[in-house]
C-alpha atoms as a PDB file:
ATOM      1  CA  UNK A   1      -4.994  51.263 -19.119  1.00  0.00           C
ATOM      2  CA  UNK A   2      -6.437  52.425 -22.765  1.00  0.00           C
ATOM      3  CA  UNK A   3      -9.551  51.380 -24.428  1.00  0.00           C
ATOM      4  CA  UNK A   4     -10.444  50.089 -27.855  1.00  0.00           C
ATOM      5  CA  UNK A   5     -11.400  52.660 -30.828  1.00  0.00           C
ATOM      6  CA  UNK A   6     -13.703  49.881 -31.582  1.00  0.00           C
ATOM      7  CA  UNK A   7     -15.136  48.301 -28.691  1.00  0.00           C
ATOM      8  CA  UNK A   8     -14.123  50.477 -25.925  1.00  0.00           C
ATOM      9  CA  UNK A   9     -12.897  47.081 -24.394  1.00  0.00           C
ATOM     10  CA  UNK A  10     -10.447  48.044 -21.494  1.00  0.00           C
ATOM     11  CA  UNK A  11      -6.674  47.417 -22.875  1.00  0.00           C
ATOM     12  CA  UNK A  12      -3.012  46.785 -21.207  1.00  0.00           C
ATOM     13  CA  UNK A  13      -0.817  49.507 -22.221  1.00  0.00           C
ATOM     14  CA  UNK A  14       1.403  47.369 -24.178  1.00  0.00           C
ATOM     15  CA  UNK A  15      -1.145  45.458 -26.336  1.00  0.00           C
ATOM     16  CA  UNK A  16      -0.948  45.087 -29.854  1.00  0.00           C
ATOM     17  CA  UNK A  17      -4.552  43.781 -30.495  1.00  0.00           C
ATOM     18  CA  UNK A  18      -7.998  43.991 -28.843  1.00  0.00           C
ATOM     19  CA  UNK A  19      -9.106  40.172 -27.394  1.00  0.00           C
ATOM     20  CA  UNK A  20     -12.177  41.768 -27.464  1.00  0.00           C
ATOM     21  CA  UNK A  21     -12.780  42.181 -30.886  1.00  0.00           C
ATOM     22  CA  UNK A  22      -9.396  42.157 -32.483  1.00  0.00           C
ATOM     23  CA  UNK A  23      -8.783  45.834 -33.464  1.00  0.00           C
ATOM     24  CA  UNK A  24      -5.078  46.473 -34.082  1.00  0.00           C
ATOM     25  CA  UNK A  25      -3.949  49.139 -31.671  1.00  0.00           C
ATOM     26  CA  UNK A  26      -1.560  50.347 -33.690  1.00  0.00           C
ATOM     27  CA  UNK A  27      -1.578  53.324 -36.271  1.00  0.00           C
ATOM     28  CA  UNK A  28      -3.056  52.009 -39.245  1.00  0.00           C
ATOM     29  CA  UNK A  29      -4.527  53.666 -42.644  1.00  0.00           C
ATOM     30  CA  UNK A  30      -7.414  51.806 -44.629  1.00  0.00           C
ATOM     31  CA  UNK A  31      -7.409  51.965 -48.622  1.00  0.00           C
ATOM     32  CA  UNK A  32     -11.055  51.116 -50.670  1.00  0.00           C
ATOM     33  CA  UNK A  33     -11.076  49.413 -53.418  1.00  0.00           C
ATOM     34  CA  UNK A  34     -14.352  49.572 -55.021  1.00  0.00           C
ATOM     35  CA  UNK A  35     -14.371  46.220 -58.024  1.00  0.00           C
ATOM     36  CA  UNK A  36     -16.959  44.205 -59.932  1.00  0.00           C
ATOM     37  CA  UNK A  37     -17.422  40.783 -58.554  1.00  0.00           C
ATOM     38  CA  UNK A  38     -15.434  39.040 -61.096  1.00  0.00           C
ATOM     39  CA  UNK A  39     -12.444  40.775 -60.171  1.00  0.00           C
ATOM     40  CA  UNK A  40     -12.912  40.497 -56.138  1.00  0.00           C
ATOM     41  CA  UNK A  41     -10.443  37.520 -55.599  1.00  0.00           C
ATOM     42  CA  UNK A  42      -7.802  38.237 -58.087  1.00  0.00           C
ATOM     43  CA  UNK A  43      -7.621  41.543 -55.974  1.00  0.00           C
ATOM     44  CA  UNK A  44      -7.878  40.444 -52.814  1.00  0.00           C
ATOM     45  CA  UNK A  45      -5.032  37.878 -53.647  1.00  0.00           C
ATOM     46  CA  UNK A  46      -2.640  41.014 -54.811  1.00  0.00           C
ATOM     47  CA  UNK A  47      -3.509  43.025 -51.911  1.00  0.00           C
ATOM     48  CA  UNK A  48      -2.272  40.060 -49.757  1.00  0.00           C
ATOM     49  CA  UNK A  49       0.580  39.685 -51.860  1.00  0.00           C
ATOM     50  CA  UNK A  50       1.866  43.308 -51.370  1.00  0.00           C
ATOM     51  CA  UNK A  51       2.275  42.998 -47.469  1.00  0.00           C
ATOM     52  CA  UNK A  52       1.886  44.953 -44.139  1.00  0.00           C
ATOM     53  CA  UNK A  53      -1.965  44.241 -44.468  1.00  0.00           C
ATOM     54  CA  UNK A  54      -3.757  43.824 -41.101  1.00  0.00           C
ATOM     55  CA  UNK A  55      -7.271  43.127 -42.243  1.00  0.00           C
ATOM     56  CA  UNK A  56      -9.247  42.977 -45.345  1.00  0.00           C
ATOM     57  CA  UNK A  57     -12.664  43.556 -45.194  1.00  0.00           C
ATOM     58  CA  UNK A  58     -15.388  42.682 -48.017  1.00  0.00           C
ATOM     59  CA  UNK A  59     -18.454  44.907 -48.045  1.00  0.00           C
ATOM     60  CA  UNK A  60     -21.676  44.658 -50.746  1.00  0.00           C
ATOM     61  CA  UNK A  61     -22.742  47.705 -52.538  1.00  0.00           C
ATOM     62  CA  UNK A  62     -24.863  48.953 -49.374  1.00  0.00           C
ATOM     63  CA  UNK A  63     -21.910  49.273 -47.407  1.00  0.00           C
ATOM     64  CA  UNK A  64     -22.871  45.996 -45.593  1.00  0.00           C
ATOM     65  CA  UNK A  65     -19.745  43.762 -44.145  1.00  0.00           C
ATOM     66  CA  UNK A  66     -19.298  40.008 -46.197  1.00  0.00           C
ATOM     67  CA  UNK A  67     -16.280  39.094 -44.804  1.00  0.00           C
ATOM     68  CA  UNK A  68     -13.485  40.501 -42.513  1.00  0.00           C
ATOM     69  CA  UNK A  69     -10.074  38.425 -43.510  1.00  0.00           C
ATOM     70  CA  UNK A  70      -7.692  39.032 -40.411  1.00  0.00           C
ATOM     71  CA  UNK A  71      -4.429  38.589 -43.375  1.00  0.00           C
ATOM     72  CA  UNK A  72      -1.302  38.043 -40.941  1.00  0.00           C
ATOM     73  CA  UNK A  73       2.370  37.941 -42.135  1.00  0.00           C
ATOM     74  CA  UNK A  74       1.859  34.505 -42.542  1.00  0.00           C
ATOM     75  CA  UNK A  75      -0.924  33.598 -44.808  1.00  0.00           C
ATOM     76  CA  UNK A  76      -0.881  31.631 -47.579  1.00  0.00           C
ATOM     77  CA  UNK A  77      -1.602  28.349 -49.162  1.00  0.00           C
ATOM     78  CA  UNK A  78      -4.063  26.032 -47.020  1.00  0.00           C
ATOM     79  CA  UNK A  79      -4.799  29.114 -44.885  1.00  0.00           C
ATOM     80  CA  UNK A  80      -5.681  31.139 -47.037  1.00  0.00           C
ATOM     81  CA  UNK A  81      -8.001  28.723 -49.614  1.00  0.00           C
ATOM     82  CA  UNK A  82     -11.068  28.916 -47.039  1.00  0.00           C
ATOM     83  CA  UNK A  83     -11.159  32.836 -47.618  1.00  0.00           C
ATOM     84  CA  UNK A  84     -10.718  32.541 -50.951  1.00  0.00           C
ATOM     85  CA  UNK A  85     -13.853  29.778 -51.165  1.00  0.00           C
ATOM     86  CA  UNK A  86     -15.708  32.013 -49.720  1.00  0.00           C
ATOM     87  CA  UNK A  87     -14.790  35.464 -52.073  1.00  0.00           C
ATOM     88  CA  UNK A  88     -15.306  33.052 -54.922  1.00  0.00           C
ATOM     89  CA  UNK A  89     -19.311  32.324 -52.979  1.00  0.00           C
ATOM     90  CA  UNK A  90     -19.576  36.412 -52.716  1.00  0.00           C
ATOM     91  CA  UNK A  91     -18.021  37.320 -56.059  1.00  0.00           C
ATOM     92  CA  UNK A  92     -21.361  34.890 -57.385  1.00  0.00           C
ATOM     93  CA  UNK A  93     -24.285  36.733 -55.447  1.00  0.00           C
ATOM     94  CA  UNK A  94     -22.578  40.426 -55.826  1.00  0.00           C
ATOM     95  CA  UNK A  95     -22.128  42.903 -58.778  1.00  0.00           C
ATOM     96  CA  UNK A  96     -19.749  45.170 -56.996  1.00  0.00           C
ATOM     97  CA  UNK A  97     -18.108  45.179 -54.055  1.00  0.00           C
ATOM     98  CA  UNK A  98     -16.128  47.413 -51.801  1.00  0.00           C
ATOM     99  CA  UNK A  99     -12.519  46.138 -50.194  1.00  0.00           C
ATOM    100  CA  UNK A 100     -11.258  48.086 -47.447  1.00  0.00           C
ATOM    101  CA  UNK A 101      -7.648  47.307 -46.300  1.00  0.00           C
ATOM    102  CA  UNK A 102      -6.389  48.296 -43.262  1.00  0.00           C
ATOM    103  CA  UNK A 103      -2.966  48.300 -43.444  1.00  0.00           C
ATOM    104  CA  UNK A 104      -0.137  49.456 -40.090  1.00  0.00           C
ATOM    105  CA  UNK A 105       1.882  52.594 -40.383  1.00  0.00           C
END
């Protein structure tokens, strides 16, 4: 058995993602993006679009979290509109924000 780098939650060797709190296991790098609000979703929308992202997370100029977007293989359209709702709600109370992208290796 392993643990979580997060949430030290015991793990099976051959997990791929915490249940705990849904850490990827895996290697993974994380890119910031620092952007002014009016740019937040049209960036968030072409990191998606590149791929091989894992999670996007959406912090304010303090460094405090907004929104974590687990972004799977798979998201787009009607999935994906809820998130963007709420960048759009973020983008209107924030001047900058920070994107970090954790992306696997």
């Amino acid at each position: 058995m392993v643990n979580c780098t997060k949430c030290n939650s015991k793990l099976s060797k051959d997990a791929n993602y915490c249940s705990n709190c849904g850490k990827s296991t895996g290697e993974s790098i994380v890119e910031e993006f620092e952007v002014k609000s009016e740019e937040l979703v049209q960036k968030t929308k072409e990191i998606i679009k590149e791929g091989n992202v894992t999670k996007i997370i959406v912090e304010n100029e303090e460094g405090k979290t907004l929104l974590e977007i687990p972004a799977t293989a798979g998201i787009v359209g009607v999935i994906l509109a809820p998130w963007l709702a709420a960048l759009g709600t973020i983008a209107a109370i924030a001047t900058k924000c920070k994107i970090k992208v954790e992306k696997r290796v």
